[in-house]
PDB file of N, CA and C in Angstrom:
ATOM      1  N   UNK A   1      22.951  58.915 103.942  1.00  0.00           N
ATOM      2  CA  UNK A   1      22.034  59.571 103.028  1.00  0.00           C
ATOM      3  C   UNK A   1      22.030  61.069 103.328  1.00  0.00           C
ATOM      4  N   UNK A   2      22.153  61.698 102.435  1.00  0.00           N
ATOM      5  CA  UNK A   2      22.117  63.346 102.193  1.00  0.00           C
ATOM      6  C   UNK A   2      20.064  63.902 103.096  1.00  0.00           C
ATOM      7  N   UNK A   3      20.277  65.066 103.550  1.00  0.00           N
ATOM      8  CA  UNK A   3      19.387  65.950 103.796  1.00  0.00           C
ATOM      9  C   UNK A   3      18.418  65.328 102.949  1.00  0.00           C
ATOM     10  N   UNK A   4      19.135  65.845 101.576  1.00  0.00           N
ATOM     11  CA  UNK A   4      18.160  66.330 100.274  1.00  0.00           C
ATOM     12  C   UNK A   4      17.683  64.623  99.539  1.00  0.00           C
ATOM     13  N   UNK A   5      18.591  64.121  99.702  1.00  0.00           N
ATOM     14  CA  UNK A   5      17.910  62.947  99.696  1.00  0.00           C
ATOM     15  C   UNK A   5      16.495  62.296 100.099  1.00  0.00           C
ATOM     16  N   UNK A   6      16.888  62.548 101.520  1.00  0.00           N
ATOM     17  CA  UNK A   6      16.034  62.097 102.375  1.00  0.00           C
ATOM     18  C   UNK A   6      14.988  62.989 102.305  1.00  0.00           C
ATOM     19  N   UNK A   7      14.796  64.290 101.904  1.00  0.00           N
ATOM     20  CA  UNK A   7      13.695  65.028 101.639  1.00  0.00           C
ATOM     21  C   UNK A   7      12.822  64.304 100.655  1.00  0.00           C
ATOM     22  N   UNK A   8      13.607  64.187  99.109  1.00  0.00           N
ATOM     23  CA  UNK A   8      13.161  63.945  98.527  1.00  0.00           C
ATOM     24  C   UNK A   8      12.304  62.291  98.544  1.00  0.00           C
ATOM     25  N   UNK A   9      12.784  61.393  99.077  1.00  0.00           N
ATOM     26  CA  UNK A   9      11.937  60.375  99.648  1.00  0.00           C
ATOM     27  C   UNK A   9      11.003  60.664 100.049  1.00  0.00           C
ATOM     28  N   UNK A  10      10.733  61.530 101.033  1.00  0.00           N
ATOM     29  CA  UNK A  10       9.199  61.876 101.861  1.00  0.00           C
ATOM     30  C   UNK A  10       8.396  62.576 100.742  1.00  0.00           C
ATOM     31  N   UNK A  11       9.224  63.246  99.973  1.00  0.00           N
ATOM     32  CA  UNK A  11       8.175  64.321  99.181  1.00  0.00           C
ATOM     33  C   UNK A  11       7.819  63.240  98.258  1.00  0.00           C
ATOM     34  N   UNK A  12       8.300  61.984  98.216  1.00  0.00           N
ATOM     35  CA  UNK A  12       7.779  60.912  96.834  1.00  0.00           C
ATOM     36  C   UNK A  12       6.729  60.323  97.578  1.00  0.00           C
ATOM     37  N   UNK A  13       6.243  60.663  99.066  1.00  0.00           N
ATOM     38  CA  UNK A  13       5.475  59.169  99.685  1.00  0.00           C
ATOM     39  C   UNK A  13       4.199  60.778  99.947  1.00  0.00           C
ATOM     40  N   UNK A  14       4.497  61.902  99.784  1.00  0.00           N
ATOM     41  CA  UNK A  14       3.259  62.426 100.361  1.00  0.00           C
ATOM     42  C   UNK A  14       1.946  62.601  98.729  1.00  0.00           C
ATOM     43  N   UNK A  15       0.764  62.273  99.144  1.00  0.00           N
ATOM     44  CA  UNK A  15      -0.245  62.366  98.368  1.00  0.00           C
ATOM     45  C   UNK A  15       0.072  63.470  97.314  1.00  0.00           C
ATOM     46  N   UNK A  16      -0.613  62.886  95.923  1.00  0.00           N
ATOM     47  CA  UNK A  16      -0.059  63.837  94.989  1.00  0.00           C
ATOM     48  C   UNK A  16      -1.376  64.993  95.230  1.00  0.00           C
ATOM     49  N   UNK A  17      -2.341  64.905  95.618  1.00  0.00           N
ATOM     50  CA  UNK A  17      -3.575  66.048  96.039  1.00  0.00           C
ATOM     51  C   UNK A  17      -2.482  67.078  96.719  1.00  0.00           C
ATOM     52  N   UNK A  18      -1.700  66.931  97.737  1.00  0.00           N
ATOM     53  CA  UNK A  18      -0.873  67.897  97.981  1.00  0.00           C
ATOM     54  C   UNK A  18       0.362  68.298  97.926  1.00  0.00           C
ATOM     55  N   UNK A  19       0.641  67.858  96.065  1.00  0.00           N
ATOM     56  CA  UNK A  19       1.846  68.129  95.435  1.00  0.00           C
ATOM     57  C   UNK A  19       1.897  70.076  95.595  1.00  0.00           C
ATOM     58  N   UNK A  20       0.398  70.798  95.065  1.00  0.00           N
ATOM     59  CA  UNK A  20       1.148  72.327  95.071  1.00  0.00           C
ATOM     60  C   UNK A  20       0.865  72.674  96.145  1.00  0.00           C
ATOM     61  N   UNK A  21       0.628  72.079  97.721  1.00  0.00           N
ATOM     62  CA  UNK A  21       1.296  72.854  98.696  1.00  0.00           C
ATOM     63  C   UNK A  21       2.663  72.400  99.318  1.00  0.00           C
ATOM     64  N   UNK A  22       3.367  71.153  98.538  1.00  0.00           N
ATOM     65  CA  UNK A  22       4.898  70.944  98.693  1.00  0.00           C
ATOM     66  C   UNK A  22       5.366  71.871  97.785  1.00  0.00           C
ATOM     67  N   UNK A  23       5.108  71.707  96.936  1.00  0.00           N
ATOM     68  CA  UNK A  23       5.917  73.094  95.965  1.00  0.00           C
ATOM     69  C   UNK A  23       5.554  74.473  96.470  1.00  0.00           C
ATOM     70  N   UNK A  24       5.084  74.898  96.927  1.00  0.00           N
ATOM     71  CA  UNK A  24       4.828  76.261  97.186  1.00  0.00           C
ATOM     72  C   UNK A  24       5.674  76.222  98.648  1.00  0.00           C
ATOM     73  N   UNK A  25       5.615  75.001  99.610  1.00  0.00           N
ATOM     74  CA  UNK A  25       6.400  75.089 100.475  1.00  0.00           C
ATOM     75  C   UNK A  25       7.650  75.520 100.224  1.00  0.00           C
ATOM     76  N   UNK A  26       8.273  74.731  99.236  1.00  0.00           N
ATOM     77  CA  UNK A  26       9.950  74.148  98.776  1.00  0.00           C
ATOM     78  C   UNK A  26      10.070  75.819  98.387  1.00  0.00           C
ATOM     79  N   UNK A  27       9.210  76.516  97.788  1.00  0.00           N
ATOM     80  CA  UNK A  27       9.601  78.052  97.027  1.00  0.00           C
ATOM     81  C   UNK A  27       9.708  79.014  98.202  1.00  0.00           C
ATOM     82  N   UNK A  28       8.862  79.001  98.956  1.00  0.00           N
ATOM     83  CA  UNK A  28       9.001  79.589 100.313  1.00  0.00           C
ATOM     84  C   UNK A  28      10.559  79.181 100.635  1.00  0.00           C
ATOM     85  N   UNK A  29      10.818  77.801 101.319  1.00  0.00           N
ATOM     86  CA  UNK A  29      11.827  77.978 102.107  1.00  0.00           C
ATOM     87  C   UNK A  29      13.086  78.555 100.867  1.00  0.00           C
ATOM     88  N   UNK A  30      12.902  78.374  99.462  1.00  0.00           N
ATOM     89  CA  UNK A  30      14.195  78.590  98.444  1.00  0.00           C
ATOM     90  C   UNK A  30      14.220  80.529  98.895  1.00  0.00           C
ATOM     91  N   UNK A  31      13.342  81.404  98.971  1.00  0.00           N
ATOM     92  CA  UNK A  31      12.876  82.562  99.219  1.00  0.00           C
ATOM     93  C   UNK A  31      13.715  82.954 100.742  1.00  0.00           C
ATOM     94  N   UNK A  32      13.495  82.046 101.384  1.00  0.00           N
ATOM     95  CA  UNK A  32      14.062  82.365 102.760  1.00  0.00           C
ATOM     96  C   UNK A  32      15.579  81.965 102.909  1.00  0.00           C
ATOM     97  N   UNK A  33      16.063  81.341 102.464  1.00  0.00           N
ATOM     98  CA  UNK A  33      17.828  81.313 102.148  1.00  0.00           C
ATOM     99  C   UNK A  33      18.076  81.703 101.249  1.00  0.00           C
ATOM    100  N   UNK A  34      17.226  82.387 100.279  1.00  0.00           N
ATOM    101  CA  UNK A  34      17.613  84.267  99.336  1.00  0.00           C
ATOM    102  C   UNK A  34      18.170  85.031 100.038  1.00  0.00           C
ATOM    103  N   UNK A  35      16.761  85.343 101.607  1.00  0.00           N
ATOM    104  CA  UNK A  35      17.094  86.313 101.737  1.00  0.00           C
ATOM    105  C   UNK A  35      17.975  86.331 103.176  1.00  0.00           C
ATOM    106  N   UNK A  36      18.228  85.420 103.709  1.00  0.00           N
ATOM    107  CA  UNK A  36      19.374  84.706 104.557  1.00  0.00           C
ATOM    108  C   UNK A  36      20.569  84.935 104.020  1.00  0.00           C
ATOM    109  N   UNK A  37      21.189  84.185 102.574  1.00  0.00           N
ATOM    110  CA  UNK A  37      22.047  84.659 101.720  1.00  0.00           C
ATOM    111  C   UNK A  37      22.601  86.426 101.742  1.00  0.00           C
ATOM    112  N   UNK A  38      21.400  86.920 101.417  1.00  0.00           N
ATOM    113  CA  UNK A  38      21.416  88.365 101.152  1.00  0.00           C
ATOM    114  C   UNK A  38      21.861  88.664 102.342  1.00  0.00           C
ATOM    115  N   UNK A  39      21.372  88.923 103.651  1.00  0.00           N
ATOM    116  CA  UNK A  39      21.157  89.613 104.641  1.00  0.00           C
ATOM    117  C   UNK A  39      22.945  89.462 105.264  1.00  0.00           C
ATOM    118  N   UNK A  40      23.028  88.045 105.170  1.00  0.00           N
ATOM    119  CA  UNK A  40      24.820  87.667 105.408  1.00  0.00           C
ATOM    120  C   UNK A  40      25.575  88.396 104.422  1.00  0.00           C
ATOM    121  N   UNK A  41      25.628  88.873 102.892  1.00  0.00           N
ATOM    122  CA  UNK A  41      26.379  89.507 102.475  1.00  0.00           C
ATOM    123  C   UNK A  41      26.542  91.366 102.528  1.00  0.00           C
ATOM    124  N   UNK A  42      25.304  91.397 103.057  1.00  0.00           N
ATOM    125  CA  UNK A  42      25.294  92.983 103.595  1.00  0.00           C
ATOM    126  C   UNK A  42      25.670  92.977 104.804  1.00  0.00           C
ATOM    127  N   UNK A  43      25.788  92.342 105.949  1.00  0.00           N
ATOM    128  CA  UNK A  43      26.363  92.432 107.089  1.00  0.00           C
ATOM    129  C   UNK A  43      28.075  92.405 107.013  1.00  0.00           C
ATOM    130  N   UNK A  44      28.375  91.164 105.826  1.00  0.00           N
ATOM    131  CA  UNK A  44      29.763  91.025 105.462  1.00  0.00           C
ATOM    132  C   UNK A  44      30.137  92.304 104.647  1.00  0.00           C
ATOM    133  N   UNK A  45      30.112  93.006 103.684  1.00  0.00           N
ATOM    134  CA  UNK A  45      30.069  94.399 103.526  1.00  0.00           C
ATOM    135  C   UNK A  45      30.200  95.656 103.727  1.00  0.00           C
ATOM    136  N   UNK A  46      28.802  95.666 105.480  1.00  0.00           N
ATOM    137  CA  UNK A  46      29.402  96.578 106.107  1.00  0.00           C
ATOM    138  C   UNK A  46      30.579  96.645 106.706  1.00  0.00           C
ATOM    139  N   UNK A  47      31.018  95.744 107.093  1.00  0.00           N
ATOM    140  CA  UNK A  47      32.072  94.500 108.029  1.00  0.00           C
ATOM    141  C   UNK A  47      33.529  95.576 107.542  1.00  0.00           C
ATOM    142  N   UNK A  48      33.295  95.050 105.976  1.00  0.00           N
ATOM    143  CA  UNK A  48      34.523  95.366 105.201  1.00  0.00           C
ATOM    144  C   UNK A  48      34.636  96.807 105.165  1.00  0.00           C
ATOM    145  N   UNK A  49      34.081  97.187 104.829  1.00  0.00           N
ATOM    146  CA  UNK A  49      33.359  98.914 104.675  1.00  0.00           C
ATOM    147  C   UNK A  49      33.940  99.567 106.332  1.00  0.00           C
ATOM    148  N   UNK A  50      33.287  99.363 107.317  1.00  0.00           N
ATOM    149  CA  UNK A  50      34.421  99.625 108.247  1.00  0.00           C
ATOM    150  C   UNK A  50      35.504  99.287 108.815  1.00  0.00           C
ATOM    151  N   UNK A  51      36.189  98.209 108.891  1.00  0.00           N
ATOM    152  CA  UNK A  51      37.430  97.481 108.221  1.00  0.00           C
ATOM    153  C   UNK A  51      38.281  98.782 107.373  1.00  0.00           C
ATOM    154  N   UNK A  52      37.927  98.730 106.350  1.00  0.00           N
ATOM    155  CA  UNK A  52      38.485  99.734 105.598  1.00  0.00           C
ATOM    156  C   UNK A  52      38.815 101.208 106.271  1.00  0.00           C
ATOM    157  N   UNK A  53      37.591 101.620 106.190  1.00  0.00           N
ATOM    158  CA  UNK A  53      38.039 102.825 107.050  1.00  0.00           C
ATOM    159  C   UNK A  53      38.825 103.214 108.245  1.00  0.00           C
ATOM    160  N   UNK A  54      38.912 101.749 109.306  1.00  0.00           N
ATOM    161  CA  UNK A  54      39.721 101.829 109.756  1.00  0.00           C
ATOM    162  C   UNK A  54      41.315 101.911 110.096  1.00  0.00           C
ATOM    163  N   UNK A  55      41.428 100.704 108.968  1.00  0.00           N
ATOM    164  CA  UNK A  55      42.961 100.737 108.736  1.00  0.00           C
ATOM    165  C   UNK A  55      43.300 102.265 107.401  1.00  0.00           C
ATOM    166  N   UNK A  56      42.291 102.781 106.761  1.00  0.00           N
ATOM    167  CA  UNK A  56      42.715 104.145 106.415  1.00  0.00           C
ATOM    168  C   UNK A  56      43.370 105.017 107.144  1.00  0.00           C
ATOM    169  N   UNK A  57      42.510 105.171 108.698  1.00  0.00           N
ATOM    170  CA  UNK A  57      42.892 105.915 109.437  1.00  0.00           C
ATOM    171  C   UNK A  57      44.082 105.399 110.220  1.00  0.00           C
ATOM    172  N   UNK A  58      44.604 104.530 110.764  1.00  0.00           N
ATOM    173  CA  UNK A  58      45.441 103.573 110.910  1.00  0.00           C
ATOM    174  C   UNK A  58      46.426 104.198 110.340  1.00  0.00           C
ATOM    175  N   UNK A  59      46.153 103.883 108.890  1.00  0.00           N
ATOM    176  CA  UNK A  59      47.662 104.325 108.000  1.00  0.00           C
ATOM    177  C   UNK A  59      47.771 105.882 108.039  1.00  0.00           C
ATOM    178  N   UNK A  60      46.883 106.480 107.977  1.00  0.00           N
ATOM    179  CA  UNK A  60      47.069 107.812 108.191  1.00  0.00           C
ATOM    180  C   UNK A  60      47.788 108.567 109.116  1.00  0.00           C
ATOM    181  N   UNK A  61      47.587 108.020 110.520  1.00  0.00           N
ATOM    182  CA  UNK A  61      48.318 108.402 111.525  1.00  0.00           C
ATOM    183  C   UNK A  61      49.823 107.441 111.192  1.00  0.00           C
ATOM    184  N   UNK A  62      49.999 106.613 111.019  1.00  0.00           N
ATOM    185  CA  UNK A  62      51.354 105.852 110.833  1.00  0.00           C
ATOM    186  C   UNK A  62      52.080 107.253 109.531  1.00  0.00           C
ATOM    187  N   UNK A  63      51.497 107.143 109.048  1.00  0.00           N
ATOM    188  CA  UNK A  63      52.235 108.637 107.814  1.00  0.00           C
ATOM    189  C   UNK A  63      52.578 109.187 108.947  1.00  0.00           C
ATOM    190  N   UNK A  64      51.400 109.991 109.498  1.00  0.00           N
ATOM    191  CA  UNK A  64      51.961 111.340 110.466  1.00  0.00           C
ATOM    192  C   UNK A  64      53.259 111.094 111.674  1.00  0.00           C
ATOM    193  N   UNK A  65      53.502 110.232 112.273  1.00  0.00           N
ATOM    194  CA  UNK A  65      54.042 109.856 113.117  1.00  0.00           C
ATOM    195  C   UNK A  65      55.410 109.545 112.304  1.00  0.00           C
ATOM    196  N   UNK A  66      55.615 109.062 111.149  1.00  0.00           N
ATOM    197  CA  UNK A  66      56.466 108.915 110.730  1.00  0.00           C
ATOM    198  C   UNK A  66      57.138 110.083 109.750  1.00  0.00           C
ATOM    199  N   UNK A  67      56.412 111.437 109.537  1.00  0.00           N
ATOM    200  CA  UNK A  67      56.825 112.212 109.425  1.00  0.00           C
ATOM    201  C   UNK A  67      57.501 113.449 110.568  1.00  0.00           C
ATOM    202  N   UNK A  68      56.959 112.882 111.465  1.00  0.00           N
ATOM    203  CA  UNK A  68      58.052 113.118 112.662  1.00  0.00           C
ATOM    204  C   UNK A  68      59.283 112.447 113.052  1.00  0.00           C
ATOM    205  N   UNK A  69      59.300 111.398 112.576  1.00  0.00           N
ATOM    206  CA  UNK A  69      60.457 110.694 113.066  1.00  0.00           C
ATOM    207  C   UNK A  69      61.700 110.301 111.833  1.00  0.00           C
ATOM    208  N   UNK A  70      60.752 110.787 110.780  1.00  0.00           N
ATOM    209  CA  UNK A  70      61.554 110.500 109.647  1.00  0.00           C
ATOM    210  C   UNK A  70      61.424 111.532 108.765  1.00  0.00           C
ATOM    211  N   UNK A  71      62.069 113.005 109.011  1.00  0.00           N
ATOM    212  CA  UNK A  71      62.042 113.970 108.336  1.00  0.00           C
ATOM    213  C   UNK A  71      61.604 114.077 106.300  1.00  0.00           C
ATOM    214  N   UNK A  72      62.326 112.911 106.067  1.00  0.00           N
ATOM    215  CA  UNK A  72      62.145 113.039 104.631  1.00  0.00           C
ATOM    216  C   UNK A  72      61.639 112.663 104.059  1.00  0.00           C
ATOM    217  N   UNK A  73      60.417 111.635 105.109  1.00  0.00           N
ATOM    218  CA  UNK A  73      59.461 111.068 104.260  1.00  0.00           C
ATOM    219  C   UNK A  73      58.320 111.767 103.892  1.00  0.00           C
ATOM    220  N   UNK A  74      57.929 111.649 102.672  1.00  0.00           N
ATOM    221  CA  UNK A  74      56.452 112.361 102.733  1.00  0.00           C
ATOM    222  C   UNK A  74      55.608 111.132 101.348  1.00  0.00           C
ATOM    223  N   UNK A  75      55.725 109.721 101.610  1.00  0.00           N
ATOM    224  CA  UNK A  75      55.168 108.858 100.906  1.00  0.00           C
ATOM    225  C   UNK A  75      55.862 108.625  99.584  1.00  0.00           C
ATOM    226  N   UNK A  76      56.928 109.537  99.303  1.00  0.00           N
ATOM    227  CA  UNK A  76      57.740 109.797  98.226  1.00  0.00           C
ATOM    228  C   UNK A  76      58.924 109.061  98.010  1.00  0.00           C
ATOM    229  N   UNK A  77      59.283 107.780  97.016  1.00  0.00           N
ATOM    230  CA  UNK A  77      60.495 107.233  96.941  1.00  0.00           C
ATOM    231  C   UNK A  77      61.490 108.354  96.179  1.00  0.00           C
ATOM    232  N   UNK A  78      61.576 109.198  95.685  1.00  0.00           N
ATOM    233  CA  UNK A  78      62.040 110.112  95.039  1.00  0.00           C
ATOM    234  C   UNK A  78      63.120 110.886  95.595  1.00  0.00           C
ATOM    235  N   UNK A  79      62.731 110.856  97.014  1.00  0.00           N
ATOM    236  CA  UNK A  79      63.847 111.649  98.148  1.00  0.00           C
ATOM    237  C   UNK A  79      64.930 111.097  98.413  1.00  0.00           C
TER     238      UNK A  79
END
C-alpha cells in the first residue's frame, strides 16, 4: 500500500468535527513542499550559474594558452 493510500485511510477513520483541521493540515504540509520544491531549484540554479562561469573561464584561458602554442588560432576557422 502507497504512503498516500494509507493516509487517506486514517483521514477516512478521523471524526468529521475535525475534517477543517485535516484540511488545513494537508494545505500546510502542500505549502511546505512548495517551498522545499522552490528552495531546491534556487540552490540548483545557483549551482549552474557558477558552473557556468566557471568553465567560461576555463575556456578562456584554454583560448589563451592555445594562442601561444598555436600561432594562428584566434577562434577563427577562416585561417
Amino acid at each position: 500500500m502507497t504512503q498516500q493510500a494509507e493516509l487517506l485511510n486514517i483521514i477516512d477513520k478521523i471524526p468529521q468535527r475535525y475534517f477543517g483541521e485535516v484540511v488545513s493540515f494537508l494545505r500546510y504540509l502542500q505549502h511546505k513542499a512548495q517551498q522545499e520544491v522552490a528552495v531546491k531549484e534556487q540552490r540548483a540554479a545557483k549551482e549552474k550559474a557558477a558552473f557556468i562561469k566557471y568553465a567560461e573561464k576555463l575556456n578562456a584561458e584554454a583560448e589563451d594558452v592555445l594562442k601561444y602554442h598555436v600561432p594562428l588560432f584566434e577562434g577563427d576557422d577562416n585561417e
